[in-house]
N, C-alpha and C. Protein backbone atom coordinates (compact mmCIF):
# COMPACT_ATOMS: atom_id res chain seq x y z
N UNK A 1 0.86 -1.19 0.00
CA UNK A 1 0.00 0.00 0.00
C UNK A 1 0.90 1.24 0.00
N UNK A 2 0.45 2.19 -0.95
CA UNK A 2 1.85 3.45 -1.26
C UNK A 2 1.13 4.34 0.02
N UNK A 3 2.13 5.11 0.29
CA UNK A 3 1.86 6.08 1.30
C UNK A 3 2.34 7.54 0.44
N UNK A 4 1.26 8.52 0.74
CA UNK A 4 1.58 9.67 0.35
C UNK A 4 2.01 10.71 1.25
N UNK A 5 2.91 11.84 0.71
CA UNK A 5 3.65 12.74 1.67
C UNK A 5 2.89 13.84 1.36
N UNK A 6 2.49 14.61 2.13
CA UNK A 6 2.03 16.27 1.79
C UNK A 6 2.95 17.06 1.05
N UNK A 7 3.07 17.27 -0.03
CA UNK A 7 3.81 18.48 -0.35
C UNK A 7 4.09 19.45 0.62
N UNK A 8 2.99 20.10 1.28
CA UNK A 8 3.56 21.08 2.05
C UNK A 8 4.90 20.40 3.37
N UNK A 9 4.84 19.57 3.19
CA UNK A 9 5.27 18.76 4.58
C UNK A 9 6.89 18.50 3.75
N UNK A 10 6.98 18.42 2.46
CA UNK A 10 8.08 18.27 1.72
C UNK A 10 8.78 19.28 1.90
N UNK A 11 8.26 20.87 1.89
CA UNK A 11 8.57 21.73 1.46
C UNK A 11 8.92 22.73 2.80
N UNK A 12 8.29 21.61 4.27
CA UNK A 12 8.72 22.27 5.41
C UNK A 12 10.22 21.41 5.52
N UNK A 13 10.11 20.39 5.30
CA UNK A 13 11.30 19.80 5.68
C UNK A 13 12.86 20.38 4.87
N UNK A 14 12.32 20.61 3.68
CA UNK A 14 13.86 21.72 2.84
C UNK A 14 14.14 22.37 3.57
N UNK A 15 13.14 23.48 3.77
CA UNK A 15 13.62 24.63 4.96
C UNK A 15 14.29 24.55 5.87
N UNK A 16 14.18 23.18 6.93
CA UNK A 16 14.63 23.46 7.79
C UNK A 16 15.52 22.41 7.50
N UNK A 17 16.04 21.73 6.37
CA UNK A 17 17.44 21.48 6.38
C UNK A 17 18.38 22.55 5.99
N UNK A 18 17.90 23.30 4.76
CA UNK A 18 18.57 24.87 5.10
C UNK A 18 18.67 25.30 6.15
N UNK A 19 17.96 25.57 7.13
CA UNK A 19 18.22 26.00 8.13
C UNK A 19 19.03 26.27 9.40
N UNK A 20 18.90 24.47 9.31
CA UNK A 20 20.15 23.73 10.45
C UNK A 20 21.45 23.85 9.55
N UNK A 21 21.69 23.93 8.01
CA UNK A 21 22.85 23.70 7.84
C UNK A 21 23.81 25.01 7.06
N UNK A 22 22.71 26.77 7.62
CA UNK A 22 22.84 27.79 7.31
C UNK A 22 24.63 28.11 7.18
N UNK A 23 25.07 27.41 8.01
CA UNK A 23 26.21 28.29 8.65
C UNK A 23 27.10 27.36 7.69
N UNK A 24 27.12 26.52 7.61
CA UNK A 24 28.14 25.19 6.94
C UNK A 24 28.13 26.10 5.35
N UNK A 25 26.70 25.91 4.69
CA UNK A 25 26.72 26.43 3.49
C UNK A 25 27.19 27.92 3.06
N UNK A 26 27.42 28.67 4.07
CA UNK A 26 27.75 30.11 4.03
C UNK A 26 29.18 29.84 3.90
N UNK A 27 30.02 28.99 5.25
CA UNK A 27 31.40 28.69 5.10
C UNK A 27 31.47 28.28 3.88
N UNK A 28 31.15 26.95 3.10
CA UNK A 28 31.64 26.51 2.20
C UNK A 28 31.83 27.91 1.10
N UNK A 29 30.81 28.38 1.08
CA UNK A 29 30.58 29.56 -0.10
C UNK A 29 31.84 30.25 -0.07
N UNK A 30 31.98 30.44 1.09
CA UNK A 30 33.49 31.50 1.47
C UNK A 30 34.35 30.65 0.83
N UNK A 31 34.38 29.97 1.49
CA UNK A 31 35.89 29.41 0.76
C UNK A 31 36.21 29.44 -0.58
N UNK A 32 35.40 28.67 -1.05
CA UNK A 32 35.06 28.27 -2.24
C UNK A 32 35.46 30.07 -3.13
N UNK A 33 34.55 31.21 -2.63
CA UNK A 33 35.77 32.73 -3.13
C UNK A 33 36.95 33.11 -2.81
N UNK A 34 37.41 32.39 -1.52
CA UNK A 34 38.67 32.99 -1.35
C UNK A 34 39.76 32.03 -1.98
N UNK A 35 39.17 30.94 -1.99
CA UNK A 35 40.20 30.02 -2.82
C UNK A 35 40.04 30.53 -4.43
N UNK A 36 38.66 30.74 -5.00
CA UNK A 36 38.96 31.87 -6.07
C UNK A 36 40.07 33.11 -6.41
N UNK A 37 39.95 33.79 -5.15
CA UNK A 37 40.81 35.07 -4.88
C UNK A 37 42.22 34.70 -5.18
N UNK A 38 42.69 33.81 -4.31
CA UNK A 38 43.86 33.38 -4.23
C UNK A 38 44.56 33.23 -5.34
N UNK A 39 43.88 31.83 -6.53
CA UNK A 39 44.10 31.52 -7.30
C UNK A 39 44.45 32.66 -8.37
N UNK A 40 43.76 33.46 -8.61
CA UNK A 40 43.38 34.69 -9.57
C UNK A 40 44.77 35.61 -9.31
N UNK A 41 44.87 35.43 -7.89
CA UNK A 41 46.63 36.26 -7.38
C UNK A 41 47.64 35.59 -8.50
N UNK A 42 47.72 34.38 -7.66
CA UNK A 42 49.23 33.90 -8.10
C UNK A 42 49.02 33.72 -9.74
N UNK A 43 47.56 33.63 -10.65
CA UNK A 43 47.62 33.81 -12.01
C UNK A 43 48.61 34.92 -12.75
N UNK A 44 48.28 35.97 -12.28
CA UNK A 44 48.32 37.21 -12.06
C UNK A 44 49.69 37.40 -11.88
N UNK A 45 50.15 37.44 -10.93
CA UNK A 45 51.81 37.76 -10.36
C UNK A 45 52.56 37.01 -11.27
N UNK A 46 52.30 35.67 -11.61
CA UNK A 46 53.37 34.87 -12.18
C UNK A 46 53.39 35.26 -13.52
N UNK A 47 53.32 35.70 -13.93
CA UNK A 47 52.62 35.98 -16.03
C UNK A 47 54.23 36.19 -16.12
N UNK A 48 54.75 36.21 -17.21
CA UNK A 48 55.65 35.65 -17.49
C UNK A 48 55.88 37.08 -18.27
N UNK A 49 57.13 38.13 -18.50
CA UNK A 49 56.88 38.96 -19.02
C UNK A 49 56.88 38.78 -20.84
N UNK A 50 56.35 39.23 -21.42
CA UNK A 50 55.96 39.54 -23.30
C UNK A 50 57.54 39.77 -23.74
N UNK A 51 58.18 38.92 -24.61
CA UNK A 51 59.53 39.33 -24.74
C UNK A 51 58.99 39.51 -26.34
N UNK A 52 59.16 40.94 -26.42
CA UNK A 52 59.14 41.27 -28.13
C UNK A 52 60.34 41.59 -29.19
N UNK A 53 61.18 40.46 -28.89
CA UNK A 53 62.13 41.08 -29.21
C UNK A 53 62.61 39.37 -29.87
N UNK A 54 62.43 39.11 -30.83
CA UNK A 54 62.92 38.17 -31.88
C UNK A 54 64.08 37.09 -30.99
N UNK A 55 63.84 36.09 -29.97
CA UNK A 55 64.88 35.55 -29.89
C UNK A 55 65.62 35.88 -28.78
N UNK A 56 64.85 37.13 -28.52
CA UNK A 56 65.93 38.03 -27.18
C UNK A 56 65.60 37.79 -25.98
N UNK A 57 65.67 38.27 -25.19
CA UNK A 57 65.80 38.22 -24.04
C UNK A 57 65.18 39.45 -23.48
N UNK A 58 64.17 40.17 -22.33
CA UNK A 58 64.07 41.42 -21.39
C UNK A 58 64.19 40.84 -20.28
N UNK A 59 65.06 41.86 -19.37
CA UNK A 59 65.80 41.98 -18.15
C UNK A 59 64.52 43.36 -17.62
N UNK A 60 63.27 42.76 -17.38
CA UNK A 60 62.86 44.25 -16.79
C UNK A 60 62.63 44.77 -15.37
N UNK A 61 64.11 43.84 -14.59
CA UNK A 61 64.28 44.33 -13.02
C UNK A 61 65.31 45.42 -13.55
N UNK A 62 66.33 45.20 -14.48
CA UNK A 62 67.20 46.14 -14.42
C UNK A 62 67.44 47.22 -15.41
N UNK A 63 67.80 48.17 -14.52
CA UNK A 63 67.64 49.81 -15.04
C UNK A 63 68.86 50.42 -16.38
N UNK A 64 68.43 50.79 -17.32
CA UNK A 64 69.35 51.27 -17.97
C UNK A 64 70.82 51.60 -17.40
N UNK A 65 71.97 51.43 -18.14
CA UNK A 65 73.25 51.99 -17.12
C UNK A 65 73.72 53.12 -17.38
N UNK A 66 74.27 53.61 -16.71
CA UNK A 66 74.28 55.11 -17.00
C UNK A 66 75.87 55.27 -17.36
N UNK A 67 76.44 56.54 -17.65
CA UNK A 67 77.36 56.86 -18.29
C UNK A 67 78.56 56.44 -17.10
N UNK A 68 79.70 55.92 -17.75
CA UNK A 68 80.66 55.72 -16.60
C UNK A 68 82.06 56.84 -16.77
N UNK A 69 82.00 57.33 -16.06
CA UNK A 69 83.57 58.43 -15.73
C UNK A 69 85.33 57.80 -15.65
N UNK A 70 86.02 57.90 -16.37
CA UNK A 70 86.92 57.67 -16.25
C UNK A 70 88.26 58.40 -15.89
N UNK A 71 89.18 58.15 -15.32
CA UNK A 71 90.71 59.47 -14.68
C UNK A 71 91.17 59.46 -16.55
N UNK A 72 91.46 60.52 -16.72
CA UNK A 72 91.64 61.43 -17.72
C UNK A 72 92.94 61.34 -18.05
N UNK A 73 94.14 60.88 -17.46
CA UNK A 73 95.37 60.16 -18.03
C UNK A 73 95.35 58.96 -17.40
N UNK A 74 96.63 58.09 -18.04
CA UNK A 74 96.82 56.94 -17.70
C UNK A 74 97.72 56.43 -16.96
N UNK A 75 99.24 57.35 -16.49
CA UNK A 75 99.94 56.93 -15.53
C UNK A 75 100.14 58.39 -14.61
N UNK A 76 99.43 57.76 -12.98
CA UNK A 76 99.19 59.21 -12.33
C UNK A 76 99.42 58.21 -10.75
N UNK A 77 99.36 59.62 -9.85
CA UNK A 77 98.85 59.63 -8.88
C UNK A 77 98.16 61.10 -8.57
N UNK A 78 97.34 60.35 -7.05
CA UNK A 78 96.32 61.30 -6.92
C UNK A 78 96.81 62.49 -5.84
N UNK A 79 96.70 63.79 -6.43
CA UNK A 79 96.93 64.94 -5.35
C UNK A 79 96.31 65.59 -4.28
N UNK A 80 96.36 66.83 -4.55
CA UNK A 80 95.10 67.64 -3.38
C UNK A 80 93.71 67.02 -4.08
N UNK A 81 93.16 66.92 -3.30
CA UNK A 81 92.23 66.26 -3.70
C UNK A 81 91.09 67.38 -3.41
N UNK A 82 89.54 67.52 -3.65
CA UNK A 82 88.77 68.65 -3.96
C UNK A 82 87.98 69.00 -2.33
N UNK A 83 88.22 70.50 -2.48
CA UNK A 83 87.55 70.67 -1.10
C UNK A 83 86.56 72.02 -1.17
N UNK A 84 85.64 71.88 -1.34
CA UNK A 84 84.92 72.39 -1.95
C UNK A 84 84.14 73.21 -0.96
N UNK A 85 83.97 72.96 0.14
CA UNK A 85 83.96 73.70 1.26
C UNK A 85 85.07 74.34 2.46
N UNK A 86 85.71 73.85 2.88
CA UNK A 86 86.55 73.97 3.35
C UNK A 86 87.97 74.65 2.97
N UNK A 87 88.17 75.19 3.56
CA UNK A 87 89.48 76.21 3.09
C UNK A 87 90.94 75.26 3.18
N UNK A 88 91.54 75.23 2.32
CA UNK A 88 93.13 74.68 2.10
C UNK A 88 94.02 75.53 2.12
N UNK A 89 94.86 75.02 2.52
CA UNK A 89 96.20 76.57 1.91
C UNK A 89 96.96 76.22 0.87
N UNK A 90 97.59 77.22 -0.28
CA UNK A 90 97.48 77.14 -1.17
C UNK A 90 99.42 77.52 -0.61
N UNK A 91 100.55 76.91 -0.93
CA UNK A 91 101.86 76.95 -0.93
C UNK A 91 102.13 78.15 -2.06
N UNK A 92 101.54 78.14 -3.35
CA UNK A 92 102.06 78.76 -4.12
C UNK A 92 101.02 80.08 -3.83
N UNK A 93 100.22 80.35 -3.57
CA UNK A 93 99.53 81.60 -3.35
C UNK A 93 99.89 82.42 -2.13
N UNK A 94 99.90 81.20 -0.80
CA UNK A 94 100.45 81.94 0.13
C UNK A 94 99.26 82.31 0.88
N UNK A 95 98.18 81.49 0.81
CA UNK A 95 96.71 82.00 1.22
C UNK A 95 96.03 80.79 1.17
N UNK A 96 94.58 80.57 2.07
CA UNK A 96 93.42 79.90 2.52
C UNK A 96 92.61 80.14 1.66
N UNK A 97 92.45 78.83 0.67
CA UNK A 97 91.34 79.05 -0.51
C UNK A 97 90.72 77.60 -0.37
N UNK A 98 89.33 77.83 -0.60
CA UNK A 98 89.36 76.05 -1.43
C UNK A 98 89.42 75.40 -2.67
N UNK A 99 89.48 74.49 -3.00
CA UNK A 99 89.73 73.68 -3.72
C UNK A 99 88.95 73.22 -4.90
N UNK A 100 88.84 73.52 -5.79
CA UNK A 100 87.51 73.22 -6.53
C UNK A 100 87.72 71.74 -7.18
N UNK A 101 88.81 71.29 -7.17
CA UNK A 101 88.96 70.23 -8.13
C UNK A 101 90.24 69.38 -7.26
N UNK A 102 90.52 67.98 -8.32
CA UNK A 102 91.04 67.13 -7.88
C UNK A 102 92.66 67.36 -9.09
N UNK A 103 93.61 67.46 -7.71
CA UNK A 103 94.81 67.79 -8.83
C UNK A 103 95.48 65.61 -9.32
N UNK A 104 95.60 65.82 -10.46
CA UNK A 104 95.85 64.46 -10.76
C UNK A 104 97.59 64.45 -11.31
N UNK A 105 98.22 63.98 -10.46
CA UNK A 105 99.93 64.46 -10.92
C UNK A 105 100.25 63.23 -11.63
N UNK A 106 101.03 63.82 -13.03
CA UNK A 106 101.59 62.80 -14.57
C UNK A 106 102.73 63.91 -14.60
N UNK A 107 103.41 63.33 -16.07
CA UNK A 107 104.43 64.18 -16.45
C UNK A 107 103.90 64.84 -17.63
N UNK A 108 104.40 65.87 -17.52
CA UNK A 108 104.46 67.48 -18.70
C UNK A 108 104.07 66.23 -19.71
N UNK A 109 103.65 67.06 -20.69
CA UNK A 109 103.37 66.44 -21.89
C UNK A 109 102.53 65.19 -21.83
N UNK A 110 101.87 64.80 -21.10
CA UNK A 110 100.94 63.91 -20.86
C UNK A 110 100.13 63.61 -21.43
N UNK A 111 99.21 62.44 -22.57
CA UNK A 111 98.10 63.36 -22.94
C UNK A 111 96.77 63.04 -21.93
N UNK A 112 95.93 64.01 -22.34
CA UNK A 112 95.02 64.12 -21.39
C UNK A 112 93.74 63.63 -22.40
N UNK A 113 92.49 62.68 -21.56
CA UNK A 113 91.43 62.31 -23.15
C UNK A 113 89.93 62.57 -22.01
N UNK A 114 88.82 62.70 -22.67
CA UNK A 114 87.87 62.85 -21.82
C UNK A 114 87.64 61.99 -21.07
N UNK A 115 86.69 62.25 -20.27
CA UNK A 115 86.86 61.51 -18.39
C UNK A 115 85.10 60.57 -19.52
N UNK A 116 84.77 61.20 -20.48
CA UNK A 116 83.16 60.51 -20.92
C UNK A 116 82.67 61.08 -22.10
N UNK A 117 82.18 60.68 -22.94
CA UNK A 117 81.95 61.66 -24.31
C UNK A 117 80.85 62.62 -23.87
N UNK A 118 80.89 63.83 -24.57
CA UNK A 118 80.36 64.99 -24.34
C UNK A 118 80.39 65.99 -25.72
N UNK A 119 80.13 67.04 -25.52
CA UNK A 119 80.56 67.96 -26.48
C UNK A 119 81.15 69.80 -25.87
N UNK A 120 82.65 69.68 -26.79
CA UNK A 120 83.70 70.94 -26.17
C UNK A 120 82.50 72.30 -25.77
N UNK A 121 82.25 72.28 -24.61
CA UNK A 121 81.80 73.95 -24.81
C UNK A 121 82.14 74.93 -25.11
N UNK A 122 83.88 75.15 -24.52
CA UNK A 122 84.68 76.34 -24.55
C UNK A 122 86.16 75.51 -24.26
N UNK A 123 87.04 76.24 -25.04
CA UNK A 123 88.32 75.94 -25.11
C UNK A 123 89.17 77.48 -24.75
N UNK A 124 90.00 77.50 -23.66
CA UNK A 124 89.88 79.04 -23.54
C UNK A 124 91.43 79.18 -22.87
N UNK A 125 92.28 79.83 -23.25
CA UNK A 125 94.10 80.45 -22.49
C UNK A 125 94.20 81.40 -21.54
N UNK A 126 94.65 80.84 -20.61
CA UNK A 126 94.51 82.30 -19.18
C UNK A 126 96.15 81.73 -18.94
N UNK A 127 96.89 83.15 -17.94
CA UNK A 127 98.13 83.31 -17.69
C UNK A 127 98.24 82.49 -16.18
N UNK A 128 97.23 82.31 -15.77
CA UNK A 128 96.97 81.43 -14.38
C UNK A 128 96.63 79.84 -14.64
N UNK A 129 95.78 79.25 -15.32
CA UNK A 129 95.75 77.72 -15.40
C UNK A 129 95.90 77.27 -16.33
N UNK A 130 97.25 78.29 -17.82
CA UNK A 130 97.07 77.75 -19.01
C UNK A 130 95.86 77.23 -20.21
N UNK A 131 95.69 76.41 -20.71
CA UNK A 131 94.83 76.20 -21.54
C UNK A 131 93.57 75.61 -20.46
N UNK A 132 92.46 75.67 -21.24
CA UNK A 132 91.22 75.36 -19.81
C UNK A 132 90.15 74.66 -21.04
N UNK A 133 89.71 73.64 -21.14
CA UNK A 133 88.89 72.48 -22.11
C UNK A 133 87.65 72.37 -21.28
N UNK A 134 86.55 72.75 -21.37
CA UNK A 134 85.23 72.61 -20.55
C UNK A 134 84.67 71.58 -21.52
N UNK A 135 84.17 70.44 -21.19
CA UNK A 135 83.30 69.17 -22.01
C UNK A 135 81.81 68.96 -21.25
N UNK A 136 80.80 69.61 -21.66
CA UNK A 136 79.50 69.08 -21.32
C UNK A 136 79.33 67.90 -21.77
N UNK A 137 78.67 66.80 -20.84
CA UNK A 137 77.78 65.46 -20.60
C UNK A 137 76.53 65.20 -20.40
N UNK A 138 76.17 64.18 -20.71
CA UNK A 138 74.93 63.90 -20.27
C UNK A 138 74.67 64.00 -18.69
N UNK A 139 73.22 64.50 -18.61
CA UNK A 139 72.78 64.51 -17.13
C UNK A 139 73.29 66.14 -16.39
N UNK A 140 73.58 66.62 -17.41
CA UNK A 140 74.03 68.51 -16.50
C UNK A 140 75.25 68.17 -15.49
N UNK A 141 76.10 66.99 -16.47
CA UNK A 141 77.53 67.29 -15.90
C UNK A 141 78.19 67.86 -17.04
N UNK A 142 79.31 68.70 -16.54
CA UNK A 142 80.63 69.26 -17.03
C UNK A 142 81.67 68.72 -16.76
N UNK A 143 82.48 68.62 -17.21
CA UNK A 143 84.19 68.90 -16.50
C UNK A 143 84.83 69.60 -17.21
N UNK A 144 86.26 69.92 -16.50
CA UNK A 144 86.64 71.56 -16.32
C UNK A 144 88.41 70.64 -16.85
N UNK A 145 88.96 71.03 -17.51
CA UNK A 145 90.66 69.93 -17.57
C UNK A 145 91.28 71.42 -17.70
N UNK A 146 91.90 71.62 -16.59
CA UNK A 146 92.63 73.13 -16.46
C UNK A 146 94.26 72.44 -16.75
N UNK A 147 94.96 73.23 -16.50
CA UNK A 147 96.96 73.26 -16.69
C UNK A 147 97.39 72.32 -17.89
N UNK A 148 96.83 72.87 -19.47
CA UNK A 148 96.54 72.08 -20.39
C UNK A 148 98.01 73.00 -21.00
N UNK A 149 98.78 72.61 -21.50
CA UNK A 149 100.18 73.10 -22.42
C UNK A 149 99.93 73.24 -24.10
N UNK A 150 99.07 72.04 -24.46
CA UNK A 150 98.16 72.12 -25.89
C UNK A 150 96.94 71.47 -25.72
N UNK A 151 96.01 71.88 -26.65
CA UNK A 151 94.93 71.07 -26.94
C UNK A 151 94.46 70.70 -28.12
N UNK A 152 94.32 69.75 -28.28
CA UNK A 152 93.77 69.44 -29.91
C UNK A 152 92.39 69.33 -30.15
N UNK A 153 91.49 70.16 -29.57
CA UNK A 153 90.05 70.59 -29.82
C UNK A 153 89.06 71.72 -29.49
N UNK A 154 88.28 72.33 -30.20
CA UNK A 154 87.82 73.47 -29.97
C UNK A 154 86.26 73.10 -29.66
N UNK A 155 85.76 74.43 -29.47
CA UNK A 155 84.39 74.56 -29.20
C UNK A 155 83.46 74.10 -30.14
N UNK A 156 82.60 73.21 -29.41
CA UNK A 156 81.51 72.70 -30.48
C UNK A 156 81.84 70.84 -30.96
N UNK A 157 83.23 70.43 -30.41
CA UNK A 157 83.64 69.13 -30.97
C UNK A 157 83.02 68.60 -30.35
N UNK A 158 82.06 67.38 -30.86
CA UNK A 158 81.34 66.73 -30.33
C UNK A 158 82.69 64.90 -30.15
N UNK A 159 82.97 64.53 -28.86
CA UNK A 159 84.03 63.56 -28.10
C UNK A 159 83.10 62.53 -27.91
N UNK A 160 84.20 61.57 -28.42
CA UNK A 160 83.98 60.07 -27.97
C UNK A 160 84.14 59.92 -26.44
N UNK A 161 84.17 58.99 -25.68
CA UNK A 161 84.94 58.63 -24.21
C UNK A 161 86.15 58.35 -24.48
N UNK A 162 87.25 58.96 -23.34
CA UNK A 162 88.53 58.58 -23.91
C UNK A 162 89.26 59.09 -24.89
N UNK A 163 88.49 60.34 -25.60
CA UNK A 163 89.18 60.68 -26.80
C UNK A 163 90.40 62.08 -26.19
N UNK A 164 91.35 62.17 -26.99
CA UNK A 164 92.16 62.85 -26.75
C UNK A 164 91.95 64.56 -26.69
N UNK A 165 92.08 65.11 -25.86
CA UNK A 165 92.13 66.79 -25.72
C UNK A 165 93.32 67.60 -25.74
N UNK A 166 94.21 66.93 -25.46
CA UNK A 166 95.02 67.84 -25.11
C UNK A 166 96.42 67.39 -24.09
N UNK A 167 97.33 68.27 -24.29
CA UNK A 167 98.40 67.36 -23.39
C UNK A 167 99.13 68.60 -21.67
N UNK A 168 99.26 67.63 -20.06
CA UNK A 168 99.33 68.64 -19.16
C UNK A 168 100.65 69.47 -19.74
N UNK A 169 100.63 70.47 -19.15
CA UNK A 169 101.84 72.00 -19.23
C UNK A 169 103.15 71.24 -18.33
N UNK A 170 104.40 72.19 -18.19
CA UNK A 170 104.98 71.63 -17.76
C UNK A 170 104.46 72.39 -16.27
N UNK A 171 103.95 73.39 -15.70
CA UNK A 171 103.36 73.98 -14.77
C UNK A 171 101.88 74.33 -14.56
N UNK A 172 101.65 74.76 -14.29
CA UNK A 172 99.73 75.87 -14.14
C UNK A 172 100.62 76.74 -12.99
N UNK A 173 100.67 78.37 -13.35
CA UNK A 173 100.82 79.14 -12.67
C UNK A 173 100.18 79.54 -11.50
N UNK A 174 98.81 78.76 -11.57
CA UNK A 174 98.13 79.18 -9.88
C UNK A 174 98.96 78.33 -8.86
N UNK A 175 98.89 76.93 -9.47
CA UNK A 175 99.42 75.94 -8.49
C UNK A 175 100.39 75.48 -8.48
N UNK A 176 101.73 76.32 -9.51
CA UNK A 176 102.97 76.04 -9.58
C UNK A 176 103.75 75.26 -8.63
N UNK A 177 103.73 75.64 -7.72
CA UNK A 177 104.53 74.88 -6.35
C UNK A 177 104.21 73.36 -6.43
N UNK A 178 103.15 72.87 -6.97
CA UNK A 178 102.65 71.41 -6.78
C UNK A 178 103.18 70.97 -8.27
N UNK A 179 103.55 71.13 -9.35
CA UNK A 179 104.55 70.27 -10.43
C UNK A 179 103.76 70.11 -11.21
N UNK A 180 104.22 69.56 -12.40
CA UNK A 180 102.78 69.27 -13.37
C UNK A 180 101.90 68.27 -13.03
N UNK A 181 100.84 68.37 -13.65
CA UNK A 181 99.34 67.82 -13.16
C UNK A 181 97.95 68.53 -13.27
N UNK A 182 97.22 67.72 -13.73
CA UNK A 182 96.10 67.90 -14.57
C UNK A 182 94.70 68.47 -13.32
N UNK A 183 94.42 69.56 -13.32
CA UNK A 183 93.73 70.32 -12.27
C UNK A 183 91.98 69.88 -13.02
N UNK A 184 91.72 68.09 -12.71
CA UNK A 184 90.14 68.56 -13.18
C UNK A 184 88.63 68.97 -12.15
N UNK A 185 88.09 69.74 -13.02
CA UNK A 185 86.75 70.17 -12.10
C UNK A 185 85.62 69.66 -12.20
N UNK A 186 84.35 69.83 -12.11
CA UNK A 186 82.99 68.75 -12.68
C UNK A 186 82.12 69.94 -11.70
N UNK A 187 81.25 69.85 -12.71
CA UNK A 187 80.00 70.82 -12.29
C UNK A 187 79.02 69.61 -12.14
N UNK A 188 77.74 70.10 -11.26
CA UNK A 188 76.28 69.29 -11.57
C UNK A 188 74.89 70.08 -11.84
N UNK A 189 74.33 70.21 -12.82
CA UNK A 189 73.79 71.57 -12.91
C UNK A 189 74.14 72.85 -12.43
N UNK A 190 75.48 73.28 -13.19
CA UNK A 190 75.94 74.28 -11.95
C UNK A 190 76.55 74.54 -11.79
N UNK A 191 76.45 72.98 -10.27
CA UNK A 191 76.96 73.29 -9.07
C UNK A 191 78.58 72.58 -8.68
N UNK A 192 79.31 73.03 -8.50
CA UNK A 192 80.57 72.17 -8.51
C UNK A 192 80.29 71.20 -7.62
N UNK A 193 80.88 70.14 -7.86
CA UNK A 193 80.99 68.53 -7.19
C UNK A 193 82.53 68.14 -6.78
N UNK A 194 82.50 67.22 -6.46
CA UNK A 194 84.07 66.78 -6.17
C UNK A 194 84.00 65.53 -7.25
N UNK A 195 84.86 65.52 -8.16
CA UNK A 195 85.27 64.39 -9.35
C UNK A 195 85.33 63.15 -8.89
N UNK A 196 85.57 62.90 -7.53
CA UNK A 196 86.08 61.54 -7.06
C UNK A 196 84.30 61.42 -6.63
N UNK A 197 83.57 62.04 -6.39
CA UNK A 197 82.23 61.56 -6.57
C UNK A 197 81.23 60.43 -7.67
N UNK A 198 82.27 60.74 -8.47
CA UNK A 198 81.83 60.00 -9.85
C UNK A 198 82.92 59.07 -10.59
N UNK A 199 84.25 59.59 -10.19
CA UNK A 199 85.35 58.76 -10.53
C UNK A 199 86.31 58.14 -9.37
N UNK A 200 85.62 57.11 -8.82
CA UNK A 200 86.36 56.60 -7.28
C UNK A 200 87.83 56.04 -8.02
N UNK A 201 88.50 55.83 -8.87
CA UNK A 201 89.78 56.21 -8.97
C UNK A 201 90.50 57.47 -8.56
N UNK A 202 89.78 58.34 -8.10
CA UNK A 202 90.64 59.39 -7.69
C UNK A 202 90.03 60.19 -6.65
N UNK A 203 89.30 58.93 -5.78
CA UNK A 203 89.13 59.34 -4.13
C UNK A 203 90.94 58.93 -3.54
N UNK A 204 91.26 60.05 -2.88
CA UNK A 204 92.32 59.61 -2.06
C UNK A 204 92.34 58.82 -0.75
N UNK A 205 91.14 57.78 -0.52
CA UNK A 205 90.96 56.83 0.08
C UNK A 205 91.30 55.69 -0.70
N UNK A 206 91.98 55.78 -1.61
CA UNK A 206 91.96 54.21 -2.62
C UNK A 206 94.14 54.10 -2.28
C-alpha cells in the first residue's frame, strides 16, 4: 500500500534542512571565493613577461646603465684632492682658498682624453691655469681639464669617451709649487661637485 507525503510537509522539511545547515553552506561559499581570490593572485603575479624582441631576451628588473667616468690620463697619482667647502692653503699663493677640483699628478706632456663623451663647450688660455677644455655630458655634468700646455680641440667638438684633448703643461701658474698635473673640475647643474664623486679612482681613500 503506497503512502503519500504532503507536499507542504516536503517543502517544510527543505527549509529546515537549510536552516540547520545555514552556517556550513555560508562557510563553504566562502571558501570556495577565497580560494577563487587566491588563485586569480598567483595567475596574475606569475605571467611571465611579453619578450618582443625576436629571440631576445628582457631583463625588466634592471635599469638602464648610466654613463661611466673615467681618470683622464693613464699613468698618475692622486693629489690635493677637492675641497669644496673647506678652506686649504694654497703653498704657491700663500693664502686659505678652497679647492675646486682634484689635482691628478703625470708628467708634462701627458696626454690628457675625456673623463666621458660629451661635447667641447669652450676651449679658452689664461696666464693662471694655461689652456682650460670645458666638455658638457649627459645629465648637466661638465668637467673643467685646467693646466693644459696644448689642446687638440675646440668649441663645439662633439668627443667620444677617452678621446684625446690635449696634453698637461709643464706647470699651471696658480698651483705652480705642486709640479705638473692635470687640475680637473665637474660641475652638476651648476653646481661644482668633487670628481672623485663619480670617478672613485681618484678618491684619495683608494
Amino acid at each position: 500500500m503506497k503512502t503519500y507525503q504532503s507536499p507542504t510537509k516536503d517543502k517544510k522539511t527543505k527549509k529546515n534542512f537549510f536552516m540547520r545547515n545555514i552556517y556550513g553552506i555560508i562557510f563553504g561559499i566562502t571558501l570556495l571565493v577565497v580560494a577563487g581570490v587566491i588563485t586569480l593572485t598567483l595567475v596574475l603575479t606569475n605571467r611571465t613577461p611579453v619578450d618582443n624582441n625576436n629571440g631576445g631576451s628582457v631583463d625588466v628588473d634592471t635599469p638602464p646603465a648610466g654613463p661611466v667616468y673615467v681618470v683622464p690620463v693613464e699613468n698618475y697619482t692622486v693629489g690635493k684632492s677637492a675641497s669644496l667647502t673647506k678652506l686649504v692653503y694654497s703653498t704657491t699663493l700663500n693664502q686659505w682658498r678652497t679647492h675646486n677640483g682634484v689635482d691628478i699628478l703625470t708628467s708634462a706632456g701627458a696626454q690628457v682624453k675625456t673623463i666621458c663623451g660629451g661635447t667641447v663647450k669652450s676651449v679658452k688660455e689664461t696666464n693662471l691655469e694655461g689652456f682650460v677644455v670645458t666638455v658638457e655630458h649627459d645629465g648637466g655634468i661638465t668637467s673643467t681639464y685646467k693646466g693644459l700646455g696644448e689642446v687638440s680641440v675646440k668649441e663645439g667638438d662633439k668627443l667620444e669617451a677617452n678621446q684625446a684633448i690635449g696634453t698637461v703643461a709643464e706647470n699651471m701658474m696658480i698651483e705652480q709649487n705642486d709640479g705638473a698635473h692635470l687640475h680637473l673640475e665637474m660641475t652638476k647643474d651648476g653646481k661644482l661637485i668633487d670628481p672623485a664623486s663619480l670617478i672613485s679612482d681618484l678618491s684619495s681613500d683608494k
